[in-house]
C-alpha atoms as a PDB file:
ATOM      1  CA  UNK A   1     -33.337-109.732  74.216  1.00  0.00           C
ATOM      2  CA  UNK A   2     -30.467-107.193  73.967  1.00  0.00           C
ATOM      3  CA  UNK A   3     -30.090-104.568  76.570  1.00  0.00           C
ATOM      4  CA  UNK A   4     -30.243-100.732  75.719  1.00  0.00           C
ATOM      5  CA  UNK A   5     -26.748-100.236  76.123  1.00  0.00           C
ATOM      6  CA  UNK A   6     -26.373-102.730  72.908  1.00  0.00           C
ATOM      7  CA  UNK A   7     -29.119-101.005  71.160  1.00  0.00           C
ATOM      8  CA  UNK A   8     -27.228 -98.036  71.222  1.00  0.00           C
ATOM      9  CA  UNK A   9     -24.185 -99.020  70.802  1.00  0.00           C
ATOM     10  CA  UNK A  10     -24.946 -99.599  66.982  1.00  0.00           C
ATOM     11  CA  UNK A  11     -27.117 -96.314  66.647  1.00  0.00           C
ATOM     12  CA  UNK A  12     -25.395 -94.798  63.484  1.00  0.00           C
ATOM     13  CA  UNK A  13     -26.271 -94.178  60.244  1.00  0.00           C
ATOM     14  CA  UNK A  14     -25.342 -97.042  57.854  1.00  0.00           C
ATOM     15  CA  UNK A  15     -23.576 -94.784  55.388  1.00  0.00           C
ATOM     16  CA  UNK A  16     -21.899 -92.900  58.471  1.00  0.00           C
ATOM     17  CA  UNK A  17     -18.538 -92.710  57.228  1.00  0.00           C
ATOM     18  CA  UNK A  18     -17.509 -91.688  60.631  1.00  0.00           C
ATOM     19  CA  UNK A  19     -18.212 -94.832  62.202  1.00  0.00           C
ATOM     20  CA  UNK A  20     -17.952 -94.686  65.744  1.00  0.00           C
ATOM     21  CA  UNK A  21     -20.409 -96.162  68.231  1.00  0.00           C
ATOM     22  CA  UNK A  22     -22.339 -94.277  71.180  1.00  0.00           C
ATOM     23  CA  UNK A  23     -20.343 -93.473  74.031  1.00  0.00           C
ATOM     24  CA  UNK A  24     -21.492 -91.101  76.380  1.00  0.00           C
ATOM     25  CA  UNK A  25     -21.246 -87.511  75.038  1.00  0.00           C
ATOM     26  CA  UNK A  26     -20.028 -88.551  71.240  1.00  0.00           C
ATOM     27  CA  UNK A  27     -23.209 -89.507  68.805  1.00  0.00           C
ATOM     28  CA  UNK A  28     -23.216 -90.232  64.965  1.00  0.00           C
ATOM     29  CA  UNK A  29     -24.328 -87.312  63.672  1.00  0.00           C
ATOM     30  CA  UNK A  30     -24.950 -88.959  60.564  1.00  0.00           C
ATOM     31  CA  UNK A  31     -27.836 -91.252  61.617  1.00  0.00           C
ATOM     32  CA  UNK A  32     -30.308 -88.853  59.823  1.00  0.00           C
ATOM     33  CA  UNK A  33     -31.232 -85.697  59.115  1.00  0.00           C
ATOM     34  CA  UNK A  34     -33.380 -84.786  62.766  1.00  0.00           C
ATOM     35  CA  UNK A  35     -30.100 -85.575  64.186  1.00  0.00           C
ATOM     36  CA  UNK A  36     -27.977 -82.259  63.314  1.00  0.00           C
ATOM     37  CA  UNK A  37     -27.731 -81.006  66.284  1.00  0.00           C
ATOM     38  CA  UNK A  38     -26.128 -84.103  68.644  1.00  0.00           C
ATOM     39  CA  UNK A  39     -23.417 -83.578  70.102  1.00  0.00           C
ATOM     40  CA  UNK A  40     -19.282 -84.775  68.464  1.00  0.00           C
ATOM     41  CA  UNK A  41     -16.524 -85.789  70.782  1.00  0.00           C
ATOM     42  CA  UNK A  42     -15.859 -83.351  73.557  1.00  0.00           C
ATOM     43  CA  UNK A  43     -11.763 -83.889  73.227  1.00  0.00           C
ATOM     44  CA  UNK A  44     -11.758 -83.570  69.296  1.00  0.00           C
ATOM     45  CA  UNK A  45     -10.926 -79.894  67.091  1.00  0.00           C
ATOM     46  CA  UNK A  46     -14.148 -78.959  66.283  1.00  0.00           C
ATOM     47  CA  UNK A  47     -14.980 -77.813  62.648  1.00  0.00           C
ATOM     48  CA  UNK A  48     -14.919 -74.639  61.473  1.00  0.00           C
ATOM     49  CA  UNK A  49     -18.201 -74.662  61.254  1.00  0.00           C
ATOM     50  CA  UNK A  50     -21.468 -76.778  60.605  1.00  0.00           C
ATOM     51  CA  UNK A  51     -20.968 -78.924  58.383  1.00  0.00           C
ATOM     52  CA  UNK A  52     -24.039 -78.764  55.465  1.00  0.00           C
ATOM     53  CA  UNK A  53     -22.351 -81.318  53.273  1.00  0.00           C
ATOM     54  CA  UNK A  54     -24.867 -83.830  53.133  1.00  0.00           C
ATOM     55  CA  UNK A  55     -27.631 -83.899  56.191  1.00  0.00           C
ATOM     56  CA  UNK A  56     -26.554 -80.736  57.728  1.00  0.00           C
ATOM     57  CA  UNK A  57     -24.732 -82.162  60.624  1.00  0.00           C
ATOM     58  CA  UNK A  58     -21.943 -80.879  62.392  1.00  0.00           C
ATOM     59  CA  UNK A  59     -18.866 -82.974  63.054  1.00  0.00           C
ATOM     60  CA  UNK A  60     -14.998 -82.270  64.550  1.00  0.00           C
ATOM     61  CA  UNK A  61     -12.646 -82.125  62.422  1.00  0.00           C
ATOM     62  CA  UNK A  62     -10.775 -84.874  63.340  1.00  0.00           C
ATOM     63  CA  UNK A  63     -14.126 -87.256  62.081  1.00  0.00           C
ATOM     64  CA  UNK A  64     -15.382 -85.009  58.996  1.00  0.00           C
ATOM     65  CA  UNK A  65     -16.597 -86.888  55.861  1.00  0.00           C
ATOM     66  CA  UNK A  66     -14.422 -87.558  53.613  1.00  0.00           C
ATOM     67  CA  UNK A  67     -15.427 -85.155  51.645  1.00  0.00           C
ATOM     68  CA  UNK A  68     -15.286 -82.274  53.433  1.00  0.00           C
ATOM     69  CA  UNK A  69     -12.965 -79.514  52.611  1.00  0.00           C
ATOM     70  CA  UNK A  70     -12.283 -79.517  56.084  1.00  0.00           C
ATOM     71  CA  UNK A  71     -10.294 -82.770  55.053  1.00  0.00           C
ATOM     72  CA  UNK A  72      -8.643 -81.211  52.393  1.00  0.00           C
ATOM     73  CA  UNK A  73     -10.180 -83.199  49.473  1.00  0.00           C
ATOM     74  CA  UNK A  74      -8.691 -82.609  45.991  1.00  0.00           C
ATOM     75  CA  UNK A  75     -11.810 -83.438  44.176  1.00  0.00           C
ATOM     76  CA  UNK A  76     -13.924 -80.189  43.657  1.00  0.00           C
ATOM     77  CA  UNK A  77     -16.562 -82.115  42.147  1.00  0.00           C
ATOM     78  CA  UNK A  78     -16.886 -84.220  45.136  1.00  0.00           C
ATOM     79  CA  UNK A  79     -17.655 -81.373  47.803  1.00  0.00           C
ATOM     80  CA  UNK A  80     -19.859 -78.906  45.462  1.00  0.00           C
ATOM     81  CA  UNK A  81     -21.366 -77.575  48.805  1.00  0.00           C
ATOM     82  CA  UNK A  82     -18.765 -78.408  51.453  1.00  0.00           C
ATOM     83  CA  UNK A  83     -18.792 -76.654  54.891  1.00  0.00           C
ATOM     84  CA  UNK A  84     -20.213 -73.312  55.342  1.00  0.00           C
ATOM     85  CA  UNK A  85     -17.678 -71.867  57.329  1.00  0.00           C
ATOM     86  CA  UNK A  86     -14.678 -73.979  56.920  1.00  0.00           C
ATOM     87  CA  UNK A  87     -11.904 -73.066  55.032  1.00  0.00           C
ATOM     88  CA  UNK A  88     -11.794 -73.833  51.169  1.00  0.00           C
ATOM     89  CA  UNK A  89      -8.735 -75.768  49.911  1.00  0.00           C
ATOM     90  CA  UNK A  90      -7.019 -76.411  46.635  1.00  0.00           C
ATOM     91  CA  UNK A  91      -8.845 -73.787  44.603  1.00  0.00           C
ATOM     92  CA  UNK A  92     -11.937 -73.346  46.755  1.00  0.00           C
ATOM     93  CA  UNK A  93     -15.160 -74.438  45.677  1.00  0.00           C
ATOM     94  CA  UNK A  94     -16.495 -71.979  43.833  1.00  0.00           C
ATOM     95  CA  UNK A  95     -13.503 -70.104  43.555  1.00  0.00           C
ATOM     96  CA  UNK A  96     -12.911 -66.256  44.638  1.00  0.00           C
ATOM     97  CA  UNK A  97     -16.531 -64.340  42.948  1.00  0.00           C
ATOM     98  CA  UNK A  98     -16.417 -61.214  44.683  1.00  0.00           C
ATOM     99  CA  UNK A  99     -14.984 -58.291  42.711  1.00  0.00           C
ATOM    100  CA  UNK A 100     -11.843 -57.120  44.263  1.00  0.00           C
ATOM    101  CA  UNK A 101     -11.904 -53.052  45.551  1.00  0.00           C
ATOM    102  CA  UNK A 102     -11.628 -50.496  43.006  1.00  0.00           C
ATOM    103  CA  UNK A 103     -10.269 -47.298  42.791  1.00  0.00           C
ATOM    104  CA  UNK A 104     -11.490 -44.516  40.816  1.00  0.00           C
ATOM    105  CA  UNK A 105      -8.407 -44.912  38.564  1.00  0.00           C
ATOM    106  CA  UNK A 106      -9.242 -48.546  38.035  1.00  0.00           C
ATOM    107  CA  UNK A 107     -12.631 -48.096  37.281  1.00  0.00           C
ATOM    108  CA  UNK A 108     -11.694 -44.883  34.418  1.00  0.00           C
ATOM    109  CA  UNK A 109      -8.799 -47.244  32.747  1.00  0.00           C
ATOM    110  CA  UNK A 110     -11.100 -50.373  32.582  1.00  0.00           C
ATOM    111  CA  UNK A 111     -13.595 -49.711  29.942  1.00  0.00           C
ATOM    112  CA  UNK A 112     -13.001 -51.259  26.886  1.00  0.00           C
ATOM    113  CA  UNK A 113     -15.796 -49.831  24.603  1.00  0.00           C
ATOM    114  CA  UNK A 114     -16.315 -46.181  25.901  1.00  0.00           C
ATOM    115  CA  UNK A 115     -16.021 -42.918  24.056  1.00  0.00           C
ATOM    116  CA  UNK A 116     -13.799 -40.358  25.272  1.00  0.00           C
ATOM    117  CA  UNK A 117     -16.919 -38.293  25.786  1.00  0.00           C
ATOM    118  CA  UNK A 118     -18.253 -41.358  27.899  1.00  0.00           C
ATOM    119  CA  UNK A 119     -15.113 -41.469  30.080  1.00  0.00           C
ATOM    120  CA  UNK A 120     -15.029 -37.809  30.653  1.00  0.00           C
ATOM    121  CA  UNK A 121     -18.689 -37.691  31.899  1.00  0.00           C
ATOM    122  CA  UNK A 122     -18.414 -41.096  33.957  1.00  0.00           C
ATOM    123  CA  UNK A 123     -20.079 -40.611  37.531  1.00  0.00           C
ATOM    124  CA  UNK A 124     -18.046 -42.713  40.129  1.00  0.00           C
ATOM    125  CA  UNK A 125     -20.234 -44.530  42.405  1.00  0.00           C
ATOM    126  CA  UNK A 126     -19.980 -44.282  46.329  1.00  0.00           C
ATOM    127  CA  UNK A 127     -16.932 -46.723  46.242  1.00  0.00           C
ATOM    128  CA  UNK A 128     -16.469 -45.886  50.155  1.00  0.00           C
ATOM    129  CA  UNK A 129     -20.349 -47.206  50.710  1.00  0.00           C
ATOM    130  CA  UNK A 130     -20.047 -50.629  48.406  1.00  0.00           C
ATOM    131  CA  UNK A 131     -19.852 -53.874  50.366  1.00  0.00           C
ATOM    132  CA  UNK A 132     -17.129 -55.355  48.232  1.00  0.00           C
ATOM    133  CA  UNK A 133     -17.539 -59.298  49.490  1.00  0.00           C
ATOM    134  CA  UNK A 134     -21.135 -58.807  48.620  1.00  0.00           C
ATOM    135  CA  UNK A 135     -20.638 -57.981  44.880  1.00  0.00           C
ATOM    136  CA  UNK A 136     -19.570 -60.349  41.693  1.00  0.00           C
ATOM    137  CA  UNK A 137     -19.444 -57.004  39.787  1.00  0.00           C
ATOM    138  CA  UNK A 138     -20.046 -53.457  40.163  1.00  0.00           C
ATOM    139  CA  UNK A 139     -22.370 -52.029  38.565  1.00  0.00           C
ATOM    140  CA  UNK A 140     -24.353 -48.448  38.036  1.00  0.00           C
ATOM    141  CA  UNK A 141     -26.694 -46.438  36.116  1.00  0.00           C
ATOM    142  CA  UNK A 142     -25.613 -42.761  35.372  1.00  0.00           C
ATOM    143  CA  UNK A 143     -27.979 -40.294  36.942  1.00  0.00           C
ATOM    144  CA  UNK A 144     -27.653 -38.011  33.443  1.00  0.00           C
ATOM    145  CA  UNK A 145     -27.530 -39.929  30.996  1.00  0.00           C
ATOM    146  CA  UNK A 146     -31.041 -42.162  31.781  1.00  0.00           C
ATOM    147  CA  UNK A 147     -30.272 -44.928  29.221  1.00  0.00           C
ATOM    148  CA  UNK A 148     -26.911 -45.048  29.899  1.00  0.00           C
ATOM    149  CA  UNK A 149     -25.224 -48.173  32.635  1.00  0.00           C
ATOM    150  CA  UNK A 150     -21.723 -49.390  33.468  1.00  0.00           C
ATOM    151  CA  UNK A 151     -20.514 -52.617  34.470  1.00  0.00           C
ATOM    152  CA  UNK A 152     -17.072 -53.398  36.001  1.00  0.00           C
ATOM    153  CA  UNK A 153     -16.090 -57.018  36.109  1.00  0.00           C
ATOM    154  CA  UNK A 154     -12.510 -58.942  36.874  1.00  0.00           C
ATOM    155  CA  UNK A 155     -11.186 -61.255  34.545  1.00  0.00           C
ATOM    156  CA  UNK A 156      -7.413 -62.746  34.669  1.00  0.00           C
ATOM    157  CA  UNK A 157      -6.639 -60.551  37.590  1.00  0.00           C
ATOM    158  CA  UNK A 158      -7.706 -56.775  35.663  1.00  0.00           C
ATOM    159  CA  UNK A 159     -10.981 -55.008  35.908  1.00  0.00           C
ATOM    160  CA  UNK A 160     -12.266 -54.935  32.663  1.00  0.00           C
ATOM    161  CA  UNK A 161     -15.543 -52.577  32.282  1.00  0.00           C
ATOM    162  CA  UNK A 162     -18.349 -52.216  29.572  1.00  0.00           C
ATOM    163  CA  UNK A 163     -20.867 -49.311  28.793  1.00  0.00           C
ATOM    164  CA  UNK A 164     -24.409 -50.492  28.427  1.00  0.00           C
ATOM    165  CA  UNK A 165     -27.488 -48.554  26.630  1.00  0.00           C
ATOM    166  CA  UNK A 166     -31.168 -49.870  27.780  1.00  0.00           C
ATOM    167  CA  UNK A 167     -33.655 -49.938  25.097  1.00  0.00           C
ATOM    168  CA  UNK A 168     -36.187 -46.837  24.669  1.00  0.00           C
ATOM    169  CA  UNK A 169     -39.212 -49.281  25.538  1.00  0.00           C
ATOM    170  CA  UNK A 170     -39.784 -51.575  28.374  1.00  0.00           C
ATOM    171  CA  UNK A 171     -41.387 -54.774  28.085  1.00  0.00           C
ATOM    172  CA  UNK A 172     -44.984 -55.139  28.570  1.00  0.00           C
ATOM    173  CA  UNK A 173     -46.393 -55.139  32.077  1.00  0.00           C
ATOM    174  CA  UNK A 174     -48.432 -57.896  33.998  1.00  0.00           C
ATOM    175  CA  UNK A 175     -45.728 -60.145  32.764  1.00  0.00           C
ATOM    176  CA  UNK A 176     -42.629 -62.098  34.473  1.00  0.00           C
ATOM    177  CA  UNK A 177     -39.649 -61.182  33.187  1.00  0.00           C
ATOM    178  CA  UNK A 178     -35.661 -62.545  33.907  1.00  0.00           C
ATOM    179  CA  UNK A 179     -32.699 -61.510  34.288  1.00  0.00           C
ATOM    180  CA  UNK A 180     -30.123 -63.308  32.059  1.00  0.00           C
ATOM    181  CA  UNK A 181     -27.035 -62.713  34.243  1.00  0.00           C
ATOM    182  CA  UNK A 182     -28.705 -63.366  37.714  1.00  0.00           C
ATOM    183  CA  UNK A 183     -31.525 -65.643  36.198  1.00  0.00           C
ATOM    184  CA  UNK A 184     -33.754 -64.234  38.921  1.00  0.00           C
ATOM    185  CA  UNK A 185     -37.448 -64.156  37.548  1.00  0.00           C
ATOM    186  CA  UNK A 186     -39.233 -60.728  38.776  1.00  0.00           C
ATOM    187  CA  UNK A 187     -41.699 -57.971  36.900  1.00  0.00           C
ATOM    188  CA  UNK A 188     -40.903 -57.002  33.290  1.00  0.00           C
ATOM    189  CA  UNK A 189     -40.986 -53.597  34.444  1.00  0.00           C
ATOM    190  CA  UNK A 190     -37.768 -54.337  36.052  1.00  0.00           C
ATOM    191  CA  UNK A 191     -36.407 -55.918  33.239  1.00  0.00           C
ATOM    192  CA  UNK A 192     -34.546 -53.746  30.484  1.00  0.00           C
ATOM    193  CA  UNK A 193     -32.890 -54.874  26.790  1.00  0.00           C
ATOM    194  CA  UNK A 194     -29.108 -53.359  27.526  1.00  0.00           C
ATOM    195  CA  UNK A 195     -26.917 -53.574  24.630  1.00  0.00           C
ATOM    196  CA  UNK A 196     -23.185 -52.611  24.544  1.00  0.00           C
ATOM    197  CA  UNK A 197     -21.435 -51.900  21.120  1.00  0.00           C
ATOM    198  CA  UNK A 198     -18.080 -53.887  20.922  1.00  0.00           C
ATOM    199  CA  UNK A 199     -14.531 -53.109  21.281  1.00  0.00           C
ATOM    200  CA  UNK A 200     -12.348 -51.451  18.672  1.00  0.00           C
ATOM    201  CA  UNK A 201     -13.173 -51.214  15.548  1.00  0.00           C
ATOM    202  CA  UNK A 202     -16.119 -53.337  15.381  1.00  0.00           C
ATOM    203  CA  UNK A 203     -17.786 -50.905  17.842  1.00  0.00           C
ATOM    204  CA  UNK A 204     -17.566 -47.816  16.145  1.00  0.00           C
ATOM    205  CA  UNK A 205     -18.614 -49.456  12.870  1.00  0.00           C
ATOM    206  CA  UNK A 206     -22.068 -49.867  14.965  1.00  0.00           C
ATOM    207  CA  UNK A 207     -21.433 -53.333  16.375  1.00  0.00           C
ATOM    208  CA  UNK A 208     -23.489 -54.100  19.447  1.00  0.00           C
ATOM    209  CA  UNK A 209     -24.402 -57.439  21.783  1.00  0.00           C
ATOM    210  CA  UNK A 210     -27.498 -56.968  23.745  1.00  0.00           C
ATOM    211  CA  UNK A 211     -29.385 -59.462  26.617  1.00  0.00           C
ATOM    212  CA  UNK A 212     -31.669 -58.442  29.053  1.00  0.00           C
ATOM    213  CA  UNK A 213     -30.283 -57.308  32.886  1.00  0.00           C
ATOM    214  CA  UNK A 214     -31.905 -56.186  35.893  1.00  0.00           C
ATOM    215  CA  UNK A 215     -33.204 -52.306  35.025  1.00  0.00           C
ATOM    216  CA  UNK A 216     -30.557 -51.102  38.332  1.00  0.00           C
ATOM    217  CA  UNK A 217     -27.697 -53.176  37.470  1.00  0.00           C
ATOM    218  CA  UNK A 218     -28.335 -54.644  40.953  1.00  0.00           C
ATOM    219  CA  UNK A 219     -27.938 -58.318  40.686  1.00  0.00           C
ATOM    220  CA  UNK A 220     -25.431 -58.627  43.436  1.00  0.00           C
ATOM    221  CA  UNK A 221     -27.991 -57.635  45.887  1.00  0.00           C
ATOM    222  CA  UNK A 222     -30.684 -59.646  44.199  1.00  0.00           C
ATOM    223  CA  UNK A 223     -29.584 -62.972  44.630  1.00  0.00           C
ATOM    224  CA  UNK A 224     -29.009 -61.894  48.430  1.00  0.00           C
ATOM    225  CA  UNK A 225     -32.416 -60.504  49.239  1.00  0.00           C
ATOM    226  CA  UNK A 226     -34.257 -63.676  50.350  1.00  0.00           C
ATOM    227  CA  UNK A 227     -34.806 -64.653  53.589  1.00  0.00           C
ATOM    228  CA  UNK A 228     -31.415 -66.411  55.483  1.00  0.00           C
ATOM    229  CA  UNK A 229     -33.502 -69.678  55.735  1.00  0.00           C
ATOM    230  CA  UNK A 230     -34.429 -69.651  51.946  1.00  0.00           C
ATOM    231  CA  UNK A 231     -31.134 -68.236  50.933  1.00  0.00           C
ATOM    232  CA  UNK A 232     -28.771 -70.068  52.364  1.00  0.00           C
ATOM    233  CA  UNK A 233     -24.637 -69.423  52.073  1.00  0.00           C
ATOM    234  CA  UNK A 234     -24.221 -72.581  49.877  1.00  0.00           C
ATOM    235  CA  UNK A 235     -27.057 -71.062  47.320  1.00  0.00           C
ATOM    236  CA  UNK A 236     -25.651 -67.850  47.142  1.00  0.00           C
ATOM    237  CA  UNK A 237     -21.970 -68.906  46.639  1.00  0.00           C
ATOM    238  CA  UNK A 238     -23.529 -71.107  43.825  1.00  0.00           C
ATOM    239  CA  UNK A 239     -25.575 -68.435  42.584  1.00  0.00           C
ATOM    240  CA  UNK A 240     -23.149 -65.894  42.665  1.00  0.00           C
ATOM    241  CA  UNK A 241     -20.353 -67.909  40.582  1.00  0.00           C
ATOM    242  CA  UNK A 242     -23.047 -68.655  37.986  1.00  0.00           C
ATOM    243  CA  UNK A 243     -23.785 -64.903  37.751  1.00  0.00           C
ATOM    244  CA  UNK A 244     -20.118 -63.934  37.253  1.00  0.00           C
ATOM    245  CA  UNK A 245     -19.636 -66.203  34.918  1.00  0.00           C
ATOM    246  CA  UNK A 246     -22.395 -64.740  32.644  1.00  0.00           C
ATOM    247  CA  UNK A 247     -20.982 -61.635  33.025  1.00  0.00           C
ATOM    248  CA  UNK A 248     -17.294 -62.809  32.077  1.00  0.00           C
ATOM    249  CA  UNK A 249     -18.477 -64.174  29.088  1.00  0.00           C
ATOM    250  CA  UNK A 250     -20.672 -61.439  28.230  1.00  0.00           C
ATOM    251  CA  UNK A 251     -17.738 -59.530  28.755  1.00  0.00           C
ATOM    252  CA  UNK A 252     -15.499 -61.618  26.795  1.00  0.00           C
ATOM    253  CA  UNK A 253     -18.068 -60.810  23.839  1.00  0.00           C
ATOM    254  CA  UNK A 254     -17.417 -57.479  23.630  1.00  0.00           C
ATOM    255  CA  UNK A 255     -13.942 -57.275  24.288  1.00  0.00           C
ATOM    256  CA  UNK A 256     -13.600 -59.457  21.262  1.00  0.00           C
ATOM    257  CA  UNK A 257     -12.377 -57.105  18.429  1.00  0.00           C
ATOM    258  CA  UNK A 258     -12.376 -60.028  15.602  1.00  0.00           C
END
């Protein structure tokens, strides 16, 4: 019969690319998924932080996956999560989605498709009050104009912004309803057709692109309202790249002048 010190001598996971057997304070934290919270080496550079790459675990630096970023690996498409804290390397995960801080001359040379009537009525939003790392893009209805929205985007380093019309009607209610940037699935009363007319010439011959947005512009904070334990960092740094992309390429629609 083997003794207990045998028994756990082999206690680790058998994928556990860390590989190390039980000895006093160090554990596999890889053995499975109830195991997260055991304890790594006490003379090892912890992680940055815990590591949610596969079960969760947490693990020093010196005996991360090999697929952490904290190791530095190359391969974006082999760390889509990667550690929620650490560090992101080589052209980060999900690269940099938060809009970078505007000024109110940025935001009245961006637009691409507004009128000089448009830009000389613009209302600048609170740009001292907006939580910058918590937005993909800025965006804002105008308090006079009740049909009337703006939406302020980055793309190859330059703000680039758009005016948006909502549609006279709303969709019928009692119905679910969602958002085609944010893809977040809520009322049809909080649902609106916006369409922007395109840039140049196309747009003042009458050309427009619509989709349906949230009715405040407010995806940003949307896809960060759930709970911390049903919103974790990982699904809002997915969600958020997948909602600026949508708005890049709606973007790139109407800045299109062929």
């Amino acid at each position: 019969m083997r003794s207990r010190s045998q028994n756990r001598s082999n206690v680790r996971s058998r994928g556990c690319p860390v590989r190390a057997p039980w000895r006093g304070r160090r554990a596999c934290s890889w053995s499975s998924p109830r195991t997260t919270r055991r304890p790594v080496a006490s003379d090892a550079t912890p992680c940055a932080g815990r590591c949610w790459w596969r079960t969760g675990a947490a693990h020093s630096a010196r005996s991360a996956p090999p697929d952490c970023p904290e190791r530095g690996d190359p391969r974006p498409h082999r760390r889509p999560h990667g550690c929620r804290d650490a560090p992101r390397v080589g052209g980060e995960a999900y690269g940099d989605r938060t809009v970078k801080p505007l000024t109110e001359a940025d935001i009245r040379s961006s637009f691409v498709n507004a009128t000089p009537d448009e830009l000389a009525q613009l209302p600048i939003p609170g740009l001292h009050e907006t939580l910058w790392d918590e937005r993909e893009f800025l965006g804002w209805r105008d308090p006079q104009a009740a049909r009337r929205g703006y939406i302020v985007s980055w793309i190859d380093e330059r703000p680039v912004g758009i005016v948006v019309r909502s549609a006279g009607g709303s969709l019928r209610p009692g119905i679910a309803a969602m958002c085609s940037f944010c893809h977040s699935p809520q009322p049809a009363t909080q649902v609106r057709l916006f369409s922007a007319a395109r840039a140049g010439e196309s747009g003042r011959n009458g050309n427009t692109i619509g989709t349906y947005i949230c009715e405040d512009l407010g995806c940003p904070m949307l896809i960060r309202t759930a709970p911390p334990h049903l919103n974790p960092p990982a699904t809002i740094a997915m969600r958020g790249a997948s909602l600026l992309q949508r708005v890049q390429n709606f973007t790139a629609d109407i800045t299109k002048t062929a």
